[in-house]
Protein backbone atom coordinates (compact mmCIF):
# COMPACT_ATOMS: atom_id res chain seq x y z
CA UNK A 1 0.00 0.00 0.00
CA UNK A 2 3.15 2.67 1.15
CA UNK A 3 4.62 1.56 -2.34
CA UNK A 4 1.37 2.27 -4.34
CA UNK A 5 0.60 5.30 -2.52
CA UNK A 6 4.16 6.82 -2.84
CA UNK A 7 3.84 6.25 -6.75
CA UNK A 8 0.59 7.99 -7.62
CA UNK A 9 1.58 10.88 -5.64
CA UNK A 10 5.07 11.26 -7.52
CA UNK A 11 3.15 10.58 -10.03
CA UNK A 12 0.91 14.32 -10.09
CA UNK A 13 4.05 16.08 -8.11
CA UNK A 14 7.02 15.54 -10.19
CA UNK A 15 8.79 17.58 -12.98
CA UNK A 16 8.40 16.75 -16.53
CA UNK A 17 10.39 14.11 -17.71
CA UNK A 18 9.74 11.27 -15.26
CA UNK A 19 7.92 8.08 -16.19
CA UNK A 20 4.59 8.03 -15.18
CA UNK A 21 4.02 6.28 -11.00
CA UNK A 22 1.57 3.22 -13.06
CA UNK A 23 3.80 2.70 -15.96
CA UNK A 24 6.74 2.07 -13.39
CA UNK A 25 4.74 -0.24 -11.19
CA UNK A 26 3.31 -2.36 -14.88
CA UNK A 27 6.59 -2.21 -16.34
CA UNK A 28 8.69 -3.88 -13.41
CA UNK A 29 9.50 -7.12 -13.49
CA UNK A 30 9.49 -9.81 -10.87
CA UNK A 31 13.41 -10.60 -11.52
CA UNK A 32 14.37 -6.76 -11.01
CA UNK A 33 17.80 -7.00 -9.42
CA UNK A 34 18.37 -5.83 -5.72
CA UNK A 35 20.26 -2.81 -5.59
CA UNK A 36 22.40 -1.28 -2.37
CA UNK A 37 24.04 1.70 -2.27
CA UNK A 38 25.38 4.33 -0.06
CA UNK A 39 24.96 7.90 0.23
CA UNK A 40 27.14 10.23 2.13
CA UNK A 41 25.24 13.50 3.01
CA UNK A 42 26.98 16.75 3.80
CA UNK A 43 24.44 17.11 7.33
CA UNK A 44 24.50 16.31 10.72
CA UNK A 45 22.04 13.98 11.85
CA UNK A 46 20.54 17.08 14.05
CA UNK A 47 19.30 18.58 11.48
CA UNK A 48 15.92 16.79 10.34
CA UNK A 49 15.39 19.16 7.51
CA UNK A 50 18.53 18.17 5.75
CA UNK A 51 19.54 15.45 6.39
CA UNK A 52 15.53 14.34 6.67
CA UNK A 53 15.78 15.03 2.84
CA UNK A 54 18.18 12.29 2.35
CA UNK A 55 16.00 9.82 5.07
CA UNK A 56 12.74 10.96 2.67
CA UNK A 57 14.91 9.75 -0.48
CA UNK A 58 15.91 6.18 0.60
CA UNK A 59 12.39 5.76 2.43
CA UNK A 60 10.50 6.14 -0.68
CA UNK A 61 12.76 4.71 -3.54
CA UNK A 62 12.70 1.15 -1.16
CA UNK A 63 8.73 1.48 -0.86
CA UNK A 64 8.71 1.98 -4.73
CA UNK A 65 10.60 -0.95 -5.78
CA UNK A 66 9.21 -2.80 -2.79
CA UNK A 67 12.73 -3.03 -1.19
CA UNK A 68 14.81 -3.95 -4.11
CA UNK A 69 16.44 -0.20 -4.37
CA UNK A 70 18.06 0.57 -0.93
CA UNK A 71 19.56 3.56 -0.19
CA UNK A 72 21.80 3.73 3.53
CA UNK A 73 22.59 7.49 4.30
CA UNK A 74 25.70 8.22 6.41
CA UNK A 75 25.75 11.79 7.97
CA UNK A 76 28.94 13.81 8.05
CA UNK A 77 31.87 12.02 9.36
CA UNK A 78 30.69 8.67 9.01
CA UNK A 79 32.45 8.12 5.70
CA UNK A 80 33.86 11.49 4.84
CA UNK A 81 33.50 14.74 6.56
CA UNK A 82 30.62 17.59 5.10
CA UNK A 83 32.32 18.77 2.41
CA UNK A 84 34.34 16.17 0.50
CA UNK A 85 30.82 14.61 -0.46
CA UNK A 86 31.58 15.05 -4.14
CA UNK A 87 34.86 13.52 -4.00
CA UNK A 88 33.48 10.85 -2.63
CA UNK A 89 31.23 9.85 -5.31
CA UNK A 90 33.43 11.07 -7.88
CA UNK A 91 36.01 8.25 -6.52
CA UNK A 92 33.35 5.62 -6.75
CA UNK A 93 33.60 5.46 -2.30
CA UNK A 94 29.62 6.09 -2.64
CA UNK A 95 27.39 5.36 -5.14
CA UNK A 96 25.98 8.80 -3.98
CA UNK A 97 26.18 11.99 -2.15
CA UNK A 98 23.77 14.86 -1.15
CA UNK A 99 25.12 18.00 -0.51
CA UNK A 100 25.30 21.60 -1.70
CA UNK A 101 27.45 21.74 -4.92
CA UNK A 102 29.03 25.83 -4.23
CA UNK A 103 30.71 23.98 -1.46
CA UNK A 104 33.05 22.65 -4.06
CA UNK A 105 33.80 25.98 -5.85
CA UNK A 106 37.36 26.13 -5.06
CA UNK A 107 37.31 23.26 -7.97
CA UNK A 108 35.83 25.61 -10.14
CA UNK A 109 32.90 28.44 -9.61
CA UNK A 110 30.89 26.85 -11.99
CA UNK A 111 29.97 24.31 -9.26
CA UNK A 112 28.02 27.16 -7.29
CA UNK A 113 24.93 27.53 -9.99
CA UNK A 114 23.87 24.35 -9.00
CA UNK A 115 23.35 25.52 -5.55
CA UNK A 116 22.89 29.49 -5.49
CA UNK A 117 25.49 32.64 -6.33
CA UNK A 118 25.06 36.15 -4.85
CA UNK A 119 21.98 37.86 -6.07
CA UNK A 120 20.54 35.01 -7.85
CA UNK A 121 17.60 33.08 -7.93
CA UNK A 122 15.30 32.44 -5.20
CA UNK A 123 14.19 29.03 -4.84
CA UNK A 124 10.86 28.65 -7.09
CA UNK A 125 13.29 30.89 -9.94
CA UNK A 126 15.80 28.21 -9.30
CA UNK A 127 13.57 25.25 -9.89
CA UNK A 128 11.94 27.04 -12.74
CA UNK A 129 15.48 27.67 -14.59
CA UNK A 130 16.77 23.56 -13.92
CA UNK A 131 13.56 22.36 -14.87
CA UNK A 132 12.36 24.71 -18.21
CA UNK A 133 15.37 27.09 -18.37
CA UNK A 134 18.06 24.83 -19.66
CA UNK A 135 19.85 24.74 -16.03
CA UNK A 136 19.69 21.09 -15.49
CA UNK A 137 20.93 20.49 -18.93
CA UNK A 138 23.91 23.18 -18.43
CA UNK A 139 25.21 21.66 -14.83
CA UNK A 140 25.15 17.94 -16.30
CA UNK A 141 27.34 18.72 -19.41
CA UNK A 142 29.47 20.48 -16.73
CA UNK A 143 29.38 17.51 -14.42
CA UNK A 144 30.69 15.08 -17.20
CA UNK A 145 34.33 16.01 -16.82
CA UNK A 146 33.91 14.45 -13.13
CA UNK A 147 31.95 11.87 -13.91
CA UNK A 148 28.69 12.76 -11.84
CA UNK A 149 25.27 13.34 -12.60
CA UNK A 150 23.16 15.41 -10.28
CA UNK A 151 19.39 15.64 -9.39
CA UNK A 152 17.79 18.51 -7.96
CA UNK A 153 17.38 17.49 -4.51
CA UNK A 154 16.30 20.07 -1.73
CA UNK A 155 15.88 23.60 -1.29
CA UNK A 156 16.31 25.85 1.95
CA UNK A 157 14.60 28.73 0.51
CA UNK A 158 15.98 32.20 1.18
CA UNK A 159 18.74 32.20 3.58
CA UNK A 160 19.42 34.50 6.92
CA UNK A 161 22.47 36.58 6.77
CA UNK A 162 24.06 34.81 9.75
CA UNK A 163 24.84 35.68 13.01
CA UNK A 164 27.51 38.40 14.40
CA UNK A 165 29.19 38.88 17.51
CA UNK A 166 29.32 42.44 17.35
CA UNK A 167 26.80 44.87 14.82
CA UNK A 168 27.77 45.73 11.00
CA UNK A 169 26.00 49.01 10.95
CA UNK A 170 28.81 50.12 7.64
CA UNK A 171 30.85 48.50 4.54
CA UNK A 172 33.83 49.32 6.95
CA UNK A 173 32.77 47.28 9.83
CA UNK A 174 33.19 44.23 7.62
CA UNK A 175 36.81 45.10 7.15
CA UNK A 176 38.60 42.03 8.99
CA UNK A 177 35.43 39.81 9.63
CA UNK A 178 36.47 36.14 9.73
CA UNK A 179 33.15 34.86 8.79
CA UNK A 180 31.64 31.39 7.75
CA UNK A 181 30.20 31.59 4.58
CA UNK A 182 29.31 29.10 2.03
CA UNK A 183 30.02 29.08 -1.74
CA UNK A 184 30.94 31.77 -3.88
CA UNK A 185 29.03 34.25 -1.37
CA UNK A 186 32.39 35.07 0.27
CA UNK A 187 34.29 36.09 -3.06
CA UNK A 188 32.78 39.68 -3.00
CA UNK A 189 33.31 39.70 0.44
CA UNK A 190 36.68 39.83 0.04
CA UNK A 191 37.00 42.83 -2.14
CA UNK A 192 35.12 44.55 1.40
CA UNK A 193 37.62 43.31 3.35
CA UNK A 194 36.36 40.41 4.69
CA UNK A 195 38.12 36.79 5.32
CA UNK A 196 35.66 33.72 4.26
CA UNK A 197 35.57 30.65 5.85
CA UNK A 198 34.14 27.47 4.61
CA UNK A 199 33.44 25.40 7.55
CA UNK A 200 30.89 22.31 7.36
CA UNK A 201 27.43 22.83 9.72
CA UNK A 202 28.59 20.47 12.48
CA UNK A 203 31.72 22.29 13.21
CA UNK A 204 30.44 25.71 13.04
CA UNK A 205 29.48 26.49 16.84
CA UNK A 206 32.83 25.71 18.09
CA UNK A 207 34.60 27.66 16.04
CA UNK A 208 32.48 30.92 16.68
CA UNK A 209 32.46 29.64 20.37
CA UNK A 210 36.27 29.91 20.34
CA UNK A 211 36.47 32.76 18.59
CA UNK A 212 38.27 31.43 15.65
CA UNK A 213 35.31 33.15 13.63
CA UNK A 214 34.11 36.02 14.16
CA UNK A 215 30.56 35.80 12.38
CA UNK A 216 28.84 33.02 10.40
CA UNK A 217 25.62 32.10 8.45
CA UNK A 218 24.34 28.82 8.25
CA UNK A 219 20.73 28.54 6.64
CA UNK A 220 17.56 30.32 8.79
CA UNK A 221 15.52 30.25 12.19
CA UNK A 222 14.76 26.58 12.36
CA UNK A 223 18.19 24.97 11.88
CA UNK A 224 20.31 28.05 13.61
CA UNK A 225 18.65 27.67 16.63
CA UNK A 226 19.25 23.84 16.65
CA UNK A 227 23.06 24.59 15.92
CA UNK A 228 23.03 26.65 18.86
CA UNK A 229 24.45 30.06 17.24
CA UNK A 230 22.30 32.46 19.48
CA UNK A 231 24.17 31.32 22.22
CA UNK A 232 27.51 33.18 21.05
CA UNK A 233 26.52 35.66 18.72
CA UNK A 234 23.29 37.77 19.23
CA UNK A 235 23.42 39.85 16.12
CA UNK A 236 21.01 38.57 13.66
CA UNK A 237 21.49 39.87 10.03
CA UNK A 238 19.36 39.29 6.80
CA UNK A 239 19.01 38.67 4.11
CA UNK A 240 21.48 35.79 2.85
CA UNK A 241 21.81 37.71 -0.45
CA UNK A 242 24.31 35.12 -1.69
CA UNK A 243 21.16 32.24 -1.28
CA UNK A 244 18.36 33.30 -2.28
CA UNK A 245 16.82 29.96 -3.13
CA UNK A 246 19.98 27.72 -2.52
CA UNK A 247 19.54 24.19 -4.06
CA UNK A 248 20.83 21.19 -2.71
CA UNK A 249 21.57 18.38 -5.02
CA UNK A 250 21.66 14.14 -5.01
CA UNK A 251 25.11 14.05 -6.97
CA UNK A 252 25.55 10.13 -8.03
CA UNK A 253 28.46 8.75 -10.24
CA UNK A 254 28.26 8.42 -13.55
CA UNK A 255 29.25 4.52 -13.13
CA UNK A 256 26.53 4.03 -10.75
CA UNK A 257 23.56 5.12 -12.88
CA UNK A 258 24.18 3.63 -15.83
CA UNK A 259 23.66 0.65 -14.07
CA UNK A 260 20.35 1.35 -13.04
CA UNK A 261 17.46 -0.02 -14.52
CA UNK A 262 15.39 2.54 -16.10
CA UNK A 263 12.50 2.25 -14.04
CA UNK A 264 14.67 2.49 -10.65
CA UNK A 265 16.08 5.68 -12.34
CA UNK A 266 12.73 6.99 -12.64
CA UNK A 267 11.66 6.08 -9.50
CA UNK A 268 15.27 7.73 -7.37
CA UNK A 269 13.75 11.34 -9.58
CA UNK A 270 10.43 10.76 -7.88
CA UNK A 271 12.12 10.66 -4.69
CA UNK A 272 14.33 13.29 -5.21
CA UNK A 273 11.27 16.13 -6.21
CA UNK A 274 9.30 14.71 -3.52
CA UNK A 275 12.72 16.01 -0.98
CA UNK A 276 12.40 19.17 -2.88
CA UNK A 277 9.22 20.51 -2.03
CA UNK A 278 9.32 18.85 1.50
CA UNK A 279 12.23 20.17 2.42
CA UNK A 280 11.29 23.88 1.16
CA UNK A 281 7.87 23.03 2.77
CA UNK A 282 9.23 22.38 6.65
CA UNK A 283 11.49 25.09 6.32
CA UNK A 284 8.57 27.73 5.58
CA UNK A 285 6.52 25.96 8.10
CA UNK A 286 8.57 25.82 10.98
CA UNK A 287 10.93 28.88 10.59
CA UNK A 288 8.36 31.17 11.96
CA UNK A 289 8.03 29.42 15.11
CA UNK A 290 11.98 29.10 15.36
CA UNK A 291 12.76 32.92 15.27
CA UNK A 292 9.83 33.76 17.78
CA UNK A 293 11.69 31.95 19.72
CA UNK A 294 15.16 33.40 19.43
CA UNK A 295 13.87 36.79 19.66
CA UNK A 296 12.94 35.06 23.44
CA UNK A 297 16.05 34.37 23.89
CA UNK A 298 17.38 37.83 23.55
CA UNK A 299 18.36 37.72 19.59
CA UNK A 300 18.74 41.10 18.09
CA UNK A 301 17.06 40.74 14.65
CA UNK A 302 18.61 43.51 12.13
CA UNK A 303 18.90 44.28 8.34
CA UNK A 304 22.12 44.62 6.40
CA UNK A 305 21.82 48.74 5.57
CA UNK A 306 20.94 49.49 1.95
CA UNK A 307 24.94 50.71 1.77
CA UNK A 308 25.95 47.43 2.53
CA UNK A 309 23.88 45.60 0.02
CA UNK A 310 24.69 48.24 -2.35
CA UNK A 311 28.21 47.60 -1.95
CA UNK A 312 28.11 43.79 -1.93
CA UNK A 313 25.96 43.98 -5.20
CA UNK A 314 28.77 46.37 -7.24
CA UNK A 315 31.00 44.11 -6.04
CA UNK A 316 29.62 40.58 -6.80
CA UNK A 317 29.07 41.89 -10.65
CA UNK A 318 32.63 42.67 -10.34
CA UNK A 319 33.62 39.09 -9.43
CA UNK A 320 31.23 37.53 -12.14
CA UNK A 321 32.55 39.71 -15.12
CA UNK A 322 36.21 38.25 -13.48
CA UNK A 323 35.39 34.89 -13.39
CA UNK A 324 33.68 34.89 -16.83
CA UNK A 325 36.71 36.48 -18.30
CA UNK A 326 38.72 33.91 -17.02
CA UNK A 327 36.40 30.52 -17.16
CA UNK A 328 34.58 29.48 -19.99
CA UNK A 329 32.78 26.79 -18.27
CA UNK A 330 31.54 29.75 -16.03
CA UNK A 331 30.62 31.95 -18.55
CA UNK A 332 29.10 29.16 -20.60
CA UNK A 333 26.42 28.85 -17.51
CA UNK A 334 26.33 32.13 -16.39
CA UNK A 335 25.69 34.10 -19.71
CA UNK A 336 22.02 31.53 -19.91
CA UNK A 337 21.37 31.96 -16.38
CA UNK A 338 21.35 36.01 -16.16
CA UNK A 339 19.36 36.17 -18.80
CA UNK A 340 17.02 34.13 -17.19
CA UNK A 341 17.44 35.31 -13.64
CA UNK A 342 16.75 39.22 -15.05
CA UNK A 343 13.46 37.74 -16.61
CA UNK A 344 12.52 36.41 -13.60
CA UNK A 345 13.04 39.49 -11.80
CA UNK A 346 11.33 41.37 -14.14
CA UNK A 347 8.16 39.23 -13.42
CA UNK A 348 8.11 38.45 -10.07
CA UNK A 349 8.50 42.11 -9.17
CA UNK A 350 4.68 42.23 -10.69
CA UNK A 351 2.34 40.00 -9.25
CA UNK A 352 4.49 38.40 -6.75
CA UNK A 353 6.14 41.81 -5.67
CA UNK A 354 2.98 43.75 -5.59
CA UNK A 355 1.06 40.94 -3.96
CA UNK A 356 3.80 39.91 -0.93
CA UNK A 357 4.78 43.71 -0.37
CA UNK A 358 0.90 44.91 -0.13
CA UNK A 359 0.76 41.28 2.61
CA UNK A 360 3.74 42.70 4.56
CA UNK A 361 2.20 46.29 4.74
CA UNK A 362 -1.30 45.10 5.51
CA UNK A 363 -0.11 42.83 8.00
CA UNK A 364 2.36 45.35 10.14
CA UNK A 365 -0.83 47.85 9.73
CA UNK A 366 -3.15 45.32 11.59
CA UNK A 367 -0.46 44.86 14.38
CA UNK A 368 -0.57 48.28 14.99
CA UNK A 369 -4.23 48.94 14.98
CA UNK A 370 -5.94 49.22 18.50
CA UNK A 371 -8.01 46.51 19.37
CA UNK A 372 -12.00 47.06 18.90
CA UNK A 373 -14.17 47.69 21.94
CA UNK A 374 -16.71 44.84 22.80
């Protein structure tokens, strides 16, 4: 019944492209081999949003092939730390990895569009662009040279801007700031002044415990408070203008799913959709709650200053007319993907923009109104 049920509802959910739930379920046969792999995930156990993703992926690819496909995750650590997930699979150690592909931008930048880059997409733009803007198609001719084929996966949604010991009320206070930052969000940082670090999520709080860091973002309300942050650092900045709709991707080896039957291949898609919109789902759903809850707890909830912004955007079109100069698998991506991105802009700022901004206004005005005598 969990098998059935998992299929007709991948079936109505799922991007186009996918085999149809009942034409996988009449088309497999008895004698379909039994499949185990690993995964190594980039998360901490602790975080049930993540990491859940991953639990959500195995769980449903074993009830659709009624336990022939198994997927075992492995959090951090357990095979290889956060953020050598895509070496990993490229090296055949896993069959499969989830993680956030801008974690491996020191390889090449390139890497980041499959997660988010500064002033990009948000995260219904970004599945719009994989899906029907030629993005999906773009990263996998990229991802040949390494022999790894990814699957949109997950999506946090629009990120906080992190969490600072002490305020950033100008571009000159970020002069000096070690700060945790993922992907290619710290490379415009640097022309301000300030000194990235890529850390993975479980080792995070100890190193702004200790001082070694002197700020650091992470993803939003739900998951920061779990990681502890507000414990060491009240200052808490947004937006995350370098993740606006961050992606996080199932990156398997080439080797590995050409071996799949067709039908299982269909089937790991469903699963990896269905993680998409739960995972962007739970975090709308629960980071409400969360930051209620750290403003309780004494959290000092501020806005990066229009100068700042203004001075992170000049500088991140700086860094993207660099790298294109330089990288032609970059600019081969990137060239697409503005195009796209400015579209999307250009729309959302009607209905969307007009629609959310008159919420936000009505909304504050109705907090402010006196209540009505009985």
């Amino acid at each position: 019944m969990e098998r059935r049920s998992f299929l007709k509802k991948a079936a109505i959910g799922v991007a186009a492209g996918t085999v149809a739930a009942p034409a996988i379920a009449q088309s497999q046969p008895a004698s379909q081999p039994a499949v185990q792999w690993r995964m190594a995930a980039s998360w901490p156990k602790s975080l049930d949003t993540l990491y859940g993703g991953c639990e959500l992926i195995s769980k449903h690819v074993a009830a659709a092939t009624g336990g022939k496909f198994n997927i075992k995750v492995f959090a951090a650590g357990e095979i290889v730390g956060g953020l050598q997930v895509l070496d990993a699979v490229q090296n055949g150690t896993v069959e499969c990895g989830h993680t956030a592909p801008y974690y491996y931008f020191g390889k090449d930048p390139t890497f980041a569009f499959a997660t988010a880059i500064p002033f990009g997409l948000n995260a219904r733009q970004q599945f719009a662009w994989m899906h029907h803007g030629g993005g999906l198609e773009l990263m996998r001719d990229f991802y040949k040279d390494y022999n790894v084929i990814n699957i949109p996966a997950g999506n946090t949604g629009a990120q906080m801007g992190g969490w600072f010991r002490k305020e950033i009320k100008t571009v000159a206070d970020l002069k000096g700031l070690k700060f945790r930052i993922g992907g290619t969000g710290g490379l415009p940082l640097v022309k301000l002044g300030v000194v990235p670090q890529q850390i993975a999520g479980g080792d995070i709080y100890p190193a702004l415990e200790k001082g070694t860091i002197d700020a650091a973002e992470w993803v939003g309300p739900y998951d920061d408070e779990k990681l502890g942050f507000y414990k060491v650092a009240k200052h808490y900045y947004y937006p995350g203008w370098w993740e606006g709709g961050p992606q996080l991707d199932l990156l398997i080896g080439t080797k590995a799913w050409e071996a799949l039957p067709a039908d299982y291949k269909a089937i790991l898609e469903m699963a990896c959709a269905e993680a998409y919109g739960w995972m962007v789902a739970k975090y709308d759903a629960l980071n409400p709650a969360a930051l209620k809850r750290l403003l309780a707890n004494g959290v000092k909830l501020q806005p990066f200053s229009n100068d700042i912004m203004a001075a992170c955007y000049k500088a991140t079109q700086e860094v993207y007319d660099e790298i294109a100069t330089k990288n032609a698998k970059f600019k081969k991506v990137y060239e697409p993907w503005k195009k796209f991105r400015d579209e999307q802009v250009q729309w959302f700022s009607i209905a969307e923009g007009r629609f959310d901004s008159f919420m936000v206004a009505a909304e504050r005005m109705s907090q402010r109104a006196p209540a009505k005598k009985k």
